[in-house]
Protein backbone atom coordinates (compact mmCIF):
# COMPACT_ATOMS: atom_id res chain seq x y z
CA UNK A 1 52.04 -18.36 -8.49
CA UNK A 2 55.46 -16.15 -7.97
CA UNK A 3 54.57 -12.71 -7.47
CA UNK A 4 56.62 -9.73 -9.02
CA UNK A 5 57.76 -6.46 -7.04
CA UNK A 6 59.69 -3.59 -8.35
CA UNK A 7 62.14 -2.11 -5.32
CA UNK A 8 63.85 1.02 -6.04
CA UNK A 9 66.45 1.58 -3.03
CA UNK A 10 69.68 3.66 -3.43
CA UNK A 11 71.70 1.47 -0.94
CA UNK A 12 72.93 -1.42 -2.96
CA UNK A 13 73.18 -3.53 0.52
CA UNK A 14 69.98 -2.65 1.52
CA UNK A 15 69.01 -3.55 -2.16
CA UNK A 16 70.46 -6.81 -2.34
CA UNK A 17 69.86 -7.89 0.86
CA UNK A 18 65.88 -7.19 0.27
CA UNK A 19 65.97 -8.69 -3.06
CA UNK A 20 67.75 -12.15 -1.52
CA UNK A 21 65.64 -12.28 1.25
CA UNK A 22 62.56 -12.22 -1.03
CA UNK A 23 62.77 -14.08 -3.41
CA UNK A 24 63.78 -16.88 -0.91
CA UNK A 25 59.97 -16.24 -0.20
CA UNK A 26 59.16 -17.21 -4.02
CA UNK A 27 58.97 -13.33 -4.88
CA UNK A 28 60.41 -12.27 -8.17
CA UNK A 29 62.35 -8.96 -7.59
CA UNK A 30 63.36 -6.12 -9.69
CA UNK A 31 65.66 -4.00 -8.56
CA UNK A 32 66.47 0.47 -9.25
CA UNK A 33 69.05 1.94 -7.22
CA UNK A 34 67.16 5.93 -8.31
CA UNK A 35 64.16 7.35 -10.12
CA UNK A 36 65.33 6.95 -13.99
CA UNK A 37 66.00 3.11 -13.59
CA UNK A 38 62.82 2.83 -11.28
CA UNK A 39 60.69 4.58 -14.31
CA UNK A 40 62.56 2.31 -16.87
CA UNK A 41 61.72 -0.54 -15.14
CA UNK A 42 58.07 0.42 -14.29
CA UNK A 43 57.23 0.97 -17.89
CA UNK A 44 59.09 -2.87 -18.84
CA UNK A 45 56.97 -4.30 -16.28
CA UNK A 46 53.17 -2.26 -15.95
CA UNK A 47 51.74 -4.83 -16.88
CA UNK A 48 53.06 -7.50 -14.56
CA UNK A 49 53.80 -5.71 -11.43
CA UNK A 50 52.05 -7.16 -8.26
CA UNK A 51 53.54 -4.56 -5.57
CA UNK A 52 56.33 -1.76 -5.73
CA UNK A 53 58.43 -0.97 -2.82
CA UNK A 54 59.47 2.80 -2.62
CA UNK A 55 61.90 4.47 -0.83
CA UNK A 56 61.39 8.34 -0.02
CA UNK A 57 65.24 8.90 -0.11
CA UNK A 58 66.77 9.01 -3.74
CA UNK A 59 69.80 11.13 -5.04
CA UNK A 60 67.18 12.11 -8.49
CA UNK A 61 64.06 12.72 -6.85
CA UNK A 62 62.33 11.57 -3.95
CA UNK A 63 59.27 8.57 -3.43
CA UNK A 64 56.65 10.67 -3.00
CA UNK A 65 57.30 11.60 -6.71
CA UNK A 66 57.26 8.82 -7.90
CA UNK A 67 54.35 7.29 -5.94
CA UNK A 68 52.21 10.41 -7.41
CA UNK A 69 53.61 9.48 -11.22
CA UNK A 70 52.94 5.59 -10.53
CA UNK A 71 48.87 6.28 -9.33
CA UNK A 72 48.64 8.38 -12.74
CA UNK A 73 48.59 5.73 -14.70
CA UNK A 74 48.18 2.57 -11.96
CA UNK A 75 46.33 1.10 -8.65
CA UNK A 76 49.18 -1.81 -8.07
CA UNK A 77 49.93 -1.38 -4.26
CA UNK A 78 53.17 0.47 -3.16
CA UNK A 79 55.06 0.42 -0.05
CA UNK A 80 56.88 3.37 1.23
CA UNK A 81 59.89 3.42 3.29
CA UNK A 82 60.99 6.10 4.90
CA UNK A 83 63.76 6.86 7.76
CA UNK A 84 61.72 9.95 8.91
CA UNK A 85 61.00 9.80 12.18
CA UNK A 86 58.20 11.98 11.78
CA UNK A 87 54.47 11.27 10.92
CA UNK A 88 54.88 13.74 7.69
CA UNK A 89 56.44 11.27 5.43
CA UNK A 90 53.96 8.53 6.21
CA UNK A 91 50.89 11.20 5.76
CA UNK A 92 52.12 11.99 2.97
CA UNK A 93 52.79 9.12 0.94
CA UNK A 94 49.41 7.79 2.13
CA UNK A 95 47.84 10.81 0.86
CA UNK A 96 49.48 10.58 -2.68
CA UNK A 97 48.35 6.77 -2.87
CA UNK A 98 50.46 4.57 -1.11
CA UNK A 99 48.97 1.96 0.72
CA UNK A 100 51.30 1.16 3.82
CA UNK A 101 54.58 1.93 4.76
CA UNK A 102 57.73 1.48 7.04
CA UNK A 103 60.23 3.08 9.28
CA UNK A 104 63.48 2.86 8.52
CA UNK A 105 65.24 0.45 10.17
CA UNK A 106 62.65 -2.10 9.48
CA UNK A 107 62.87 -6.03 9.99
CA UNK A 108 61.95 -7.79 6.39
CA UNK A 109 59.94 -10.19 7.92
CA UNK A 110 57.72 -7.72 9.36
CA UNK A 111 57.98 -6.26 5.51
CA UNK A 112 56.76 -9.36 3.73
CA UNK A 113 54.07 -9.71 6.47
CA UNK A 114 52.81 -6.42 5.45
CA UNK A 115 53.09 -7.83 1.61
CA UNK A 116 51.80 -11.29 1.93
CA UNK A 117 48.59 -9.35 3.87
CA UNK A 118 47.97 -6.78 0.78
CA UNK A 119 48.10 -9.91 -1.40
CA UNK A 120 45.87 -12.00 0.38
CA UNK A 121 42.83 -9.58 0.52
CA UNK A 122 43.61 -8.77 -3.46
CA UNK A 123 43.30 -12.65 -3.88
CA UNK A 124 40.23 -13.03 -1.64
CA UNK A 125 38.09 -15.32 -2.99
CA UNK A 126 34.14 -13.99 -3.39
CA UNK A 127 31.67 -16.51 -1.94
CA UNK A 128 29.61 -18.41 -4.36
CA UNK A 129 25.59 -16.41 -3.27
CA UNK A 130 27.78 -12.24 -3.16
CA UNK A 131 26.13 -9.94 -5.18
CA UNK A 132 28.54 -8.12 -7.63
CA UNK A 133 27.35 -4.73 -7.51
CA UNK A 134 26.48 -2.25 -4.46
CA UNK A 135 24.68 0.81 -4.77
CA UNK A 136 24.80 3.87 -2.32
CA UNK A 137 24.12 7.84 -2.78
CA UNK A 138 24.43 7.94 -7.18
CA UNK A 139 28.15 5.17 -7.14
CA UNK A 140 28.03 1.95 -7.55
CA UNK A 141 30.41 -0.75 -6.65
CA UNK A 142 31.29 -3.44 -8.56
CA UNK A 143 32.93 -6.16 -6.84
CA UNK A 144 34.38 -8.31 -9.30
CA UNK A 145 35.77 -5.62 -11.46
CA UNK A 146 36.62 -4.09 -8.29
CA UNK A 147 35.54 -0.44 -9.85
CA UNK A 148 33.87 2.03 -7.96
CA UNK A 149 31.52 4.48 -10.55
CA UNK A 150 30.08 7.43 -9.93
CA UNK A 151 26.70 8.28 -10.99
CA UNK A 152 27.61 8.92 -14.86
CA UNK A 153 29.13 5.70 -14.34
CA UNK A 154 32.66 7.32 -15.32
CA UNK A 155 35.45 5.18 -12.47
CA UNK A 156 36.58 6.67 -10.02
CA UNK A 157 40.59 6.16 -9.12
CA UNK A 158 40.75 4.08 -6.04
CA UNK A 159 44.04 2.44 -4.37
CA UNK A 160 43.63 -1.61 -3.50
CA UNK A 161 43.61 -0.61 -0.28
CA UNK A 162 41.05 2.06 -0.19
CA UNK A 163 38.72 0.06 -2.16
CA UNK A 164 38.58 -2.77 0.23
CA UNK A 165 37.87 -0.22 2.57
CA UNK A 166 35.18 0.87 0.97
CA UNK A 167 33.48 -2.13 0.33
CA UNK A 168 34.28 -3.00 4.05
CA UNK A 169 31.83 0.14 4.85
CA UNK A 170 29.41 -0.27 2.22
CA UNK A 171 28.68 -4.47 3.19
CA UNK A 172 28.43 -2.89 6.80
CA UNK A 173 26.54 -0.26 6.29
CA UNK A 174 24.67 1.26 9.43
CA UNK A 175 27.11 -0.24 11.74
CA UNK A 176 29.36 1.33 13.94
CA UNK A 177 32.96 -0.14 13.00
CA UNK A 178 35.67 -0.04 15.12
CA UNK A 179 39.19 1.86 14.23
CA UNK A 180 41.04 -1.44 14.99
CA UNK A 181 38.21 -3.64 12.98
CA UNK A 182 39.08 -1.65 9.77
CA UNK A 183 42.67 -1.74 10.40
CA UNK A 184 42.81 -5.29 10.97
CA UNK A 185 40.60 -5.51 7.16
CA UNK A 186 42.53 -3.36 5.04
CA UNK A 187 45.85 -4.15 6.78
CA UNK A 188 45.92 -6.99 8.58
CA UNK A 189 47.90 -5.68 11.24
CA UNK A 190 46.91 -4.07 14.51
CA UNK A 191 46.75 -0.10 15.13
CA UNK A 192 49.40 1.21 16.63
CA UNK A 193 48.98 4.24 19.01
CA UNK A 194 50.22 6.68 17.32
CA UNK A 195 49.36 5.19 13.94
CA UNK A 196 47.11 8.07 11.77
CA UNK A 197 47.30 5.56 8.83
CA UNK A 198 43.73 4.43 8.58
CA UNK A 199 42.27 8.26 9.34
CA UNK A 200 44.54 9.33 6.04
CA UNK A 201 42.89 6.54 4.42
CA UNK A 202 39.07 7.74 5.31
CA UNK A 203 40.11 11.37 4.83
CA UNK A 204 41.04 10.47 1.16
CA UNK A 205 38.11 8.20 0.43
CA UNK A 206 35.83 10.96 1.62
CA UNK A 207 37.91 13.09 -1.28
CA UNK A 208 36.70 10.58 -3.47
CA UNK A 209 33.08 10.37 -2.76
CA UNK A 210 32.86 13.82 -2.24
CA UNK A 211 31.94 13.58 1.79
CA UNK A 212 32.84 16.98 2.57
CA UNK A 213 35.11 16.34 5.33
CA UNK A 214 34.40 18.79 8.08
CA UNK A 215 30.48 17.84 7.82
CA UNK A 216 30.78 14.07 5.89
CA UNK A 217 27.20 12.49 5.36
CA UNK A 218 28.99 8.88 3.99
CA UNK A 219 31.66 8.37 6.38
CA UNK A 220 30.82 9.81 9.73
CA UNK A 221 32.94 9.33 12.88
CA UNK A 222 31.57 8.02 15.60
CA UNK A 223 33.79 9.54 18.48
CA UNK A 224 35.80 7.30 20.74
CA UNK A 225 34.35 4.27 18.99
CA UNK A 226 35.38 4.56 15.10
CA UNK A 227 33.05 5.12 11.76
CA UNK A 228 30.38 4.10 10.31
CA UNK A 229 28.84 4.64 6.43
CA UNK A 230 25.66 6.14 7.21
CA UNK A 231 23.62 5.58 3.95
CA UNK A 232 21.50 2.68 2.59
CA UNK A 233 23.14 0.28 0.23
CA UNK A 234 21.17 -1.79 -2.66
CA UNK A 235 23.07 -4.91 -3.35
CA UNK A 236 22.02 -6.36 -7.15
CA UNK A 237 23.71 -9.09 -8.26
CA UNK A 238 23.53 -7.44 -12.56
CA UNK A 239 23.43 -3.92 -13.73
């Protein structure tokens, strides 16, 4: 199955380049060189897009922009690139929804390993005996829909990436999981040491659940070691 991305870069070599090199990977690109032709495109394609690749720098308006407009209306996982050399952009876009990103200059291999990885846990395959539906503290998970409801059952907007976490926690519930264990899940890459990805990424599923953050109940952090959800979970296998 050939997968489709949406790139918006404003440096046609950098554009062209990326666009070659994937689709020699059986990727079908579509390219914007600013934010109008990266909207225009978006709203051709909503319905087809498996990832978007943003870049922070644009001469119309900047990534972060977009990647806040794109989660108002979609959970397809983005990409950010940015040639910041400072931890802001990254928080940032992970904070508005992204789900990884990239320093600028970055090798495209190590780009479509990041992209092949988000795809592969989208297209995980449940085992035959998993229960669809986990219950903790008034949500509920459903696995196959991949929703996560709150208590009046309304959904509640999650990126891919956060709710894999989130089902990570809630199937290991009680236990105390390690920083580079929950990396290694939603990412598929190992934690760099300076890498504040994966605390963004609790910090804004605690937002979601309502885990007050300075005192969380769900999510707790177990110091020097990582987290652990620290409620019961029901698993039912129908509503």
């Amino acid at each position: 199955m050939t997968r489709s991305i949406l790139l918006v870069d404003d440096d046609q070599k950098t554009r062209v380049l990326l666009k070659t090199y994937l689709e020699k990977h059986q990727y079908e690109v579509h390219a914007a060189h600013d934010g109008s032709s990266f909207l225009a495109e978006l709203e051709r394609l909503k319905d087809n897009l498996d990832l978007i690749i943003l870049d922070v720098m644009l001469p119309d308006t900047d990534g972060f922009t977009l990647c806040k407009t794109v989660r108002q209306q979609s959970q397809v996982p983005i990409i950010m690139l940015t040639a910041s050399a400072d931890d802001t952009d990254r928080i940032v876009g992970l904070e508005l929804g992204a789900d990884d990103y990239m320093a600028k200059p970055y090798n495209p291999r190590e780009l479509l390993a990041r992209i092949k990885a988000i795809h592969r846990r989208l297209s995980s395959v449940e085992s035959p005996d998993s229960l669809r539906y986990l219950r903790f503290a008034g949500f509920s998970i459903d696995v196959v829909e991949r929703l996560l409801l709150d208590a009046q059952g309304e959904a509640v907007l999650l990126t891919s990436m956060d709710f894999n976490l989130l089902r990570f926690f809630a199937e290991h519930a009680g236990e105390t999981l390690s920083r580079e264990q929950l990396m290694e899940h939603t990412r598929g890459r190992d934690l760099g040491p300076l890498d504040r990805s994966l605390d963004v990424q609790v910090s804004r599923l605690r937002q979601r659940l309502n885990d007050d953050g300075k005192n969380p109940s769900l999510i707790k952090t177990v110091r020097g070691s990582g987290y652990v959800f620290s409620t019961e979970v029901e698993k039912h296998g129908s509503v």
